[in-house]
N, C-alpha and C. Protein backbone atom coordinates (compact mmCIF):
# COMPACT_ATOMS: atom_id res chain seq x y z
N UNK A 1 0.84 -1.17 0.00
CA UNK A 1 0.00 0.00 0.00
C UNK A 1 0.89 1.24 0.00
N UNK A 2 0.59 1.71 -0.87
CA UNK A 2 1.47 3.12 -1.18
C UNK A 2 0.36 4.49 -0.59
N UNK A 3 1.27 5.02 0.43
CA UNK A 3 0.37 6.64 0.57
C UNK A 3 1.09 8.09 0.30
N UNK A 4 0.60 8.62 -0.37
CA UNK A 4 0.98 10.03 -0.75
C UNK A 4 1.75 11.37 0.33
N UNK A 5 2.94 11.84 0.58
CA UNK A 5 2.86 12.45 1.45
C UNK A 5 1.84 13.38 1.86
N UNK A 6 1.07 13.74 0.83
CA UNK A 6 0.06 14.83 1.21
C UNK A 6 -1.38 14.36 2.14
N UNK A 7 -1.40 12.95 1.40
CA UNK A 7 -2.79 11.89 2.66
C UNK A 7 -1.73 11.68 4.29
N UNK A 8 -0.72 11.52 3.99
CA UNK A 8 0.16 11.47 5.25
C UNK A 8 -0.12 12.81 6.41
N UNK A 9 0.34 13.87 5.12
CA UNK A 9 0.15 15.24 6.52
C UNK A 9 -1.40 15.41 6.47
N UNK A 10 -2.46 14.62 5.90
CA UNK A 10 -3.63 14.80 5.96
C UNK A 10 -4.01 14.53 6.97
N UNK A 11 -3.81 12.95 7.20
CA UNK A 11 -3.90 12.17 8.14
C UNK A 11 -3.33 13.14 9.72
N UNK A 12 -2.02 13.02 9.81
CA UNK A 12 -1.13 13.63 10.75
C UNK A 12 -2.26 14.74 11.16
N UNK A 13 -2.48 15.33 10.62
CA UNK A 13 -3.66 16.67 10.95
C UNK A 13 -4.56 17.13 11.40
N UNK A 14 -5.69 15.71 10.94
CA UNK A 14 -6.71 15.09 11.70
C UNK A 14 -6.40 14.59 13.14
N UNK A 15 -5.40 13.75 13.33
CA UNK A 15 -5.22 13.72 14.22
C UNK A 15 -5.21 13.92 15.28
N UNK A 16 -4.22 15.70 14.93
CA UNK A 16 -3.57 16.56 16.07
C UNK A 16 -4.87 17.27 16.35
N UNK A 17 -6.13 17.62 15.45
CA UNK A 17 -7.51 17.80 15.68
C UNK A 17 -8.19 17.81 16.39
N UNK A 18 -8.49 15.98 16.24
CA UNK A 18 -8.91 15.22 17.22
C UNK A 18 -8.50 14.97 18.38
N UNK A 19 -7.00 15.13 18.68
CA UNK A 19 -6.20 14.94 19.91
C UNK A 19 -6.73 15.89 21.00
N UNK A 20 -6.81 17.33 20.22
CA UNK A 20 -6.63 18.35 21.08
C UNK A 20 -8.29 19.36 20.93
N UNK A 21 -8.89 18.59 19.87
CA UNK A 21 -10.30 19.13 20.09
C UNK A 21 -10.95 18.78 21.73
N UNK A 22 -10.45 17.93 22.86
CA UNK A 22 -11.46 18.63 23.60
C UNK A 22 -10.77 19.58 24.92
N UNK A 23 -9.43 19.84 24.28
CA UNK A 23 -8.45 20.71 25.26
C UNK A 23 -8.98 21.76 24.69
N UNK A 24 -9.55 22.15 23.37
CA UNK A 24 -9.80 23.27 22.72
C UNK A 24 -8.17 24.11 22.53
N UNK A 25 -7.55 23.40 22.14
CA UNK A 25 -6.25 23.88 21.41
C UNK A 25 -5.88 23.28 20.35
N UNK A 26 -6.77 23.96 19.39
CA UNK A 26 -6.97 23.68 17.59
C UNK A 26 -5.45 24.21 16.99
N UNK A 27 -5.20 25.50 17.50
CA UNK A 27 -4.21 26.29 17.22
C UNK A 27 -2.94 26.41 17.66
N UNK A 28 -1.67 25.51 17.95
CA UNK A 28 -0.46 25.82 18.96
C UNK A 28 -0.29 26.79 19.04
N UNK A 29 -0.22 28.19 18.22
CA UNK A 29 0.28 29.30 18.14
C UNK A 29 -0.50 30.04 18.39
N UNK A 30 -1.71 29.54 18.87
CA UNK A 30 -2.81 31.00 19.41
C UNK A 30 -2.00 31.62 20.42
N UNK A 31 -2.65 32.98 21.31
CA UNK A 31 -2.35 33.30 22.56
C UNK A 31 -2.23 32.72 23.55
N UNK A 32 -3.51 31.69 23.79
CA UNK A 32 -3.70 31.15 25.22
C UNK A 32 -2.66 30.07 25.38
N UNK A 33 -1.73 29.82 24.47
CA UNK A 33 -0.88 28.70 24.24
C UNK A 33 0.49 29.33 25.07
N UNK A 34 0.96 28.79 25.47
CA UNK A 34 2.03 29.35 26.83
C UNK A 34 3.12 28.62 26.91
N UNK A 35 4.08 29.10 26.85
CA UNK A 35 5.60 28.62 27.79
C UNK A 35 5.82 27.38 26.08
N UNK A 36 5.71 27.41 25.30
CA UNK A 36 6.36 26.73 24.21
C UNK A 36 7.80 26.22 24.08
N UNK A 37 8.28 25.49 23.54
CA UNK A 37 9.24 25.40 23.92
C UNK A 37 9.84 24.43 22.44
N UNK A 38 10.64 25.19 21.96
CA UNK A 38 11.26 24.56 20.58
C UNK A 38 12.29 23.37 20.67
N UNK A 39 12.65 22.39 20.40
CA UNK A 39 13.17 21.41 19.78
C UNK A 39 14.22 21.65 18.40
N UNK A 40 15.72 21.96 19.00
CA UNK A 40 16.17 21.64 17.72
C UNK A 40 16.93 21.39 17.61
N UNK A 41 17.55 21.13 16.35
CA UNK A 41 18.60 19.61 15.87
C UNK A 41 17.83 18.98 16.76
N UNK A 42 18.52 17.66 16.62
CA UNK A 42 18.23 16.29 16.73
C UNK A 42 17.04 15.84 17.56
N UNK A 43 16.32 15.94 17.56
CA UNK A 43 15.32 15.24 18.55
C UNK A 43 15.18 14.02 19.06
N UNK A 44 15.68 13.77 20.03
CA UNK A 44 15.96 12.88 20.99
C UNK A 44 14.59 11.94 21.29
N UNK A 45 14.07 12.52 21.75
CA UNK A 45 12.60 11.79 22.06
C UNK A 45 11.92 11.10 20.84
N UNK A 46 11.48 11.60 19.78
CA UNK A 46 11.47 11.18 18.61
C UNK A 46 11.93 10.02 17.71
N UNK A 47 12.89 10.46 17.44
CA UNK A 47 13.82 9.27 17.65
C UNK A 47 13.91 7.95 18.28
N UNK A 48 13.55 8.12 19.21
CA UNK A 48 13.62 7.47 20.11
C UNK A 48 15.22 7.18 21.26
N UNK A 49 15.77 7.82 21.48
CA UNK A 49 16.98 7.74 22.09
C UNK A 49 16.89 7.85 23.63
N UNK A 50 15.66 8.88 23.78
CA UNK A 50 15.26 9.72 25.21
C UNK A 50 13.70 9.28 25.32
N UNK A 51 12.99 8.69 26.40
CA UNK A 51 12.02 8.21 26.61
C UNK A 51 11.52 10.03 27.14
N UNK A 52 12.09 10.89 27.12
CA UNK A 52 10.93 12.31 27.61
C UNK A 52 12.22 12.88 27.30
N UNK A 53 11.74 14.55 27.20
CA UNK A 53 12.10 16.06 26.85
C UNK A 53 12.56 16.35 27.85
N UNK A 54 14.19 16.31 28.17
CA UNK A 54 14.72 17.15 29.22
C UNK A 54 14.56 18.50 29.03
N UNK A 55 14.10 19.17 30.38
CA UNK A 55 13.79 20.74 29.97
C UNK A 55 15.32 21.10 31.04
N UNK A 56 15.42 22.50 30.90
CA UNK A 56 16.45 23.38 31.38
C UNK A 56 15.89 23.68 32.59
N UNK A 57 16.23 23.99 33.97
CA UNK A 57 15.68 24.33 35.09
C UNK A 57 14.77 25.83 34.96
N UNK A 58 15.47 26.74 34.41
CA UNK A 58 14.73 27.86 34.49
C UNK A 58 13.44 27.70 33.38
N UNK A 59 13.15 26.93 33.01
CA UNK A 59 12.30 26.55 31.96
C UNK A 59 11.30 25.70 32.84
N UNK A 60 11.31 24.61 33.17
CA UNK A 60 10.77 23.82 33.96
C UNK A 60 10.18 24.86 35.21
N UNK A 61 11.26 25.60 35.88
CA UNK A 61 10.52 26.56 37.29
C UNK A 61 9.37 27.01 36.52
N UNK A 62 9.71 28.00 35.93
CA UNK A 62 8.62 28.86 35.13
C UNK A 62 7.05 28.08 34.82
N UNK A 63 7.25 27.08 34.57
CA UNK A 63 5.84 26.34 33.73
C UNK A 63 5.29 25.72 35.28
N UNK A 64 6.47 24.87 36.40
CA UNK A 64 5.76 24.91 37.63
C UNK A 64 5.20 25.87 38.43
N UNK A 65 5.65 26.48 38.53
CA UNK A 65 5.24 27.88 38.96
C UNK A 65 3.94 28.42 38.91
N UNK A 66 3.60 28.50 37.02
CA UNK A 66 2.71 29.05 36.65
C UNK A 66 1.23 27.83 36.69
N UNK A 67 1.92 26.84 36.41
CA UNK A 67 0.98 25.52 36.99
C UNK A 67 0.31 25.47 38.29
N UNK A 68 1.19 25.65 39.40
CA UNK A 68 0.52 25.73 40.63
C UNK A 68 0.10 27.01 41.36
N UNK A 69 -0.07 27.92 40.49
CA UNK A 69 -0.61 29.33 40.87
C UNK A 69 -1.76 29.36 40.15
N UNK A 70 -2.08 28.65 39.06
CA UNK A 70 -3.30 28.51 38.16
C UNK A 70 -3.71 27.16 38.36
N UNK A 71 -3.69 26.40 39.03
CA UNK A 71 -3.82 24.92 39.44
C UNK A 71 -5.09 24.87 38.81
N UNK A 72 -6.29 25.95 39.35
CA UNK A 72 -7.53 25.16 38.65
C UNK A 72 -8.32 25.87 37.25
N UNK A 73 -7.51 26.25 36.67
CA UNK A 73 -7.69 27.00 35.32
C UNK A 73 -6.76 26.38 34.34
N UNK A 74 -5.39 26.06 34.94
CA UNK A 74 -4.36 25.67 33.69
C UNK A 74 -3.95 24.21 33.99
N UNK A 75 -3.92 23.47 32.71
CA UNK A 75 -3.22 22.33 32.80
C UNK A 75 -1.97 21.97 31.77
N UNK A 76 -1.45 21.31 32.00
CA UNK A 76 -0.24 20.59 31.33
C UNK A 76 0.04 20.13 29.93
N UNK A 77 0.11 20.61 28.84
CA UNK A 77 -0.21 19.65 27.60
C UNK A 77 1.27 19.61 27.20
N UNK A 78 1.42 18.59 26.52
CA UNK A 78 2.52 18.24 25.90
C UNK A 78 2.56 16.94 25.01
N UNK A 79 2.94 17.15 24.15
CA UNK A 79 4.08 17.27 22.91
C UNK A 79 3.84 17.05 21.30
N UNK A 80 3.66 18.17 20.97
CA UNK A 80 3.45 17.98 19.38
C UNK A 80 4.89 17.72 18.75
N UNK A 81 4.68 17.07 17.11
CA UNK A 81 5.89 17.18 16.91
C UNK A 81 5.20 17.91 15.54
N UNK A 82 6.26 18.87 14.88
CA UNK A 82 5.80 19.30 13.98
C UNK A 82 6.50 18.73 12.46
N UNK A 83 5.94 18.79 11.54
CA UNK A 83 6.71 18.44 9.91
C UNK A 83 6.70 19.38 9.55
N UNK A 84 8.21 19.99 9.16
CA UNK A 84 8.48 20.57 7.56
C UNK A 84 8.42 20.18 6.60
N UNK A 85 8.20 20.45 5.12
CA UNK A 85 8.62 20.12 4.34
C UNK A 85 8.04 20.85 3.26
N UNK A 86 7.57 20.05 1.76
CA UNK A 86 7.34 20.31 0.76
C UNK A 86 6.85 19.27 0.57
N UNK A 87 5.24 19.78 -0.51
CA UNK A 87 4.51 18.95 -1.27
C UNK A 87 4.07 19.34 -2.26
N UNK A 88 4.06 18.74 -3.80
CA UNK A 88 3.74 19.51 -4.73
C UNK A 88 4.10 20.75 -5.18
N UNK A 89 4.85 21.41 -4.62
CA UNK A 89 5.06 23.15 -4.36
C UNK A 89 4.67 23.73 -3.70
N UNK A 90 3.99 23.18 -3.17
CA UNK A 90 3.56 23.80 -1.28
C UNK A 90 4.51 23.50 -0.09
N UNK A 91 4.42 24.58 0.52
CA UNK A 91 4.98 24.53 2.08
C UNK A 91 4.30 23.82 2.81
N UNK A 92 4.91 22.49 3.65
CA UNK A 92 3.90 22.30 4.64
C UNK A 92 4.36 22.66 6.11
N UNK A 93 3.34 22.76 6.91
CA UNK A 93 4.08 22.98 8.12
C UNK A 93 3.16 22.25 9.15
């Protein structure tokens, strides 16, 4: 069975949709989206090399912090991975 990269990031899409349709975070990059945190070169976790995302301490304080001062408004989400690339002559992202 052969699939197209473009049914691939179709698929992939739906997904992240469905994943996060009932967190109501359709959008990573809206506002209400907080404390982000980029990945780059090599991705470890991914890969599979690292079973979780070592964060940096001042990175980690910050998101605890803001976690247990908003305890009953904010929760925890984690981990999209995102694709670059090209399809057809389109950008995907």
């Amino acid at each position: 069975m052969h699939f197209s990269p473009a049914s691939i990031f179709r698929y992939l899409r739906e997904c992240y949709e469905l994943d996060t349709k009932t967190i109501n975070v359709t959008n990573f990059f809206a506002q209400k989206v907080e404390d982000r945190i980029w990945v780059e070169g090599r991705d470890e976790v991914l890969n599979g090399t690292l079973p979780y995302l070592p964060l940096l301490d001042d990175q980690a304080e910050k998101i605890e912090e803001n976690l247990s001062f908003y305890s009953k408004e904010k929760s925890l989400y984690a981990f999209a991975h995102f694709i670059v690339g090209r399809t057809g002559g389109y950008r995907v992202c």
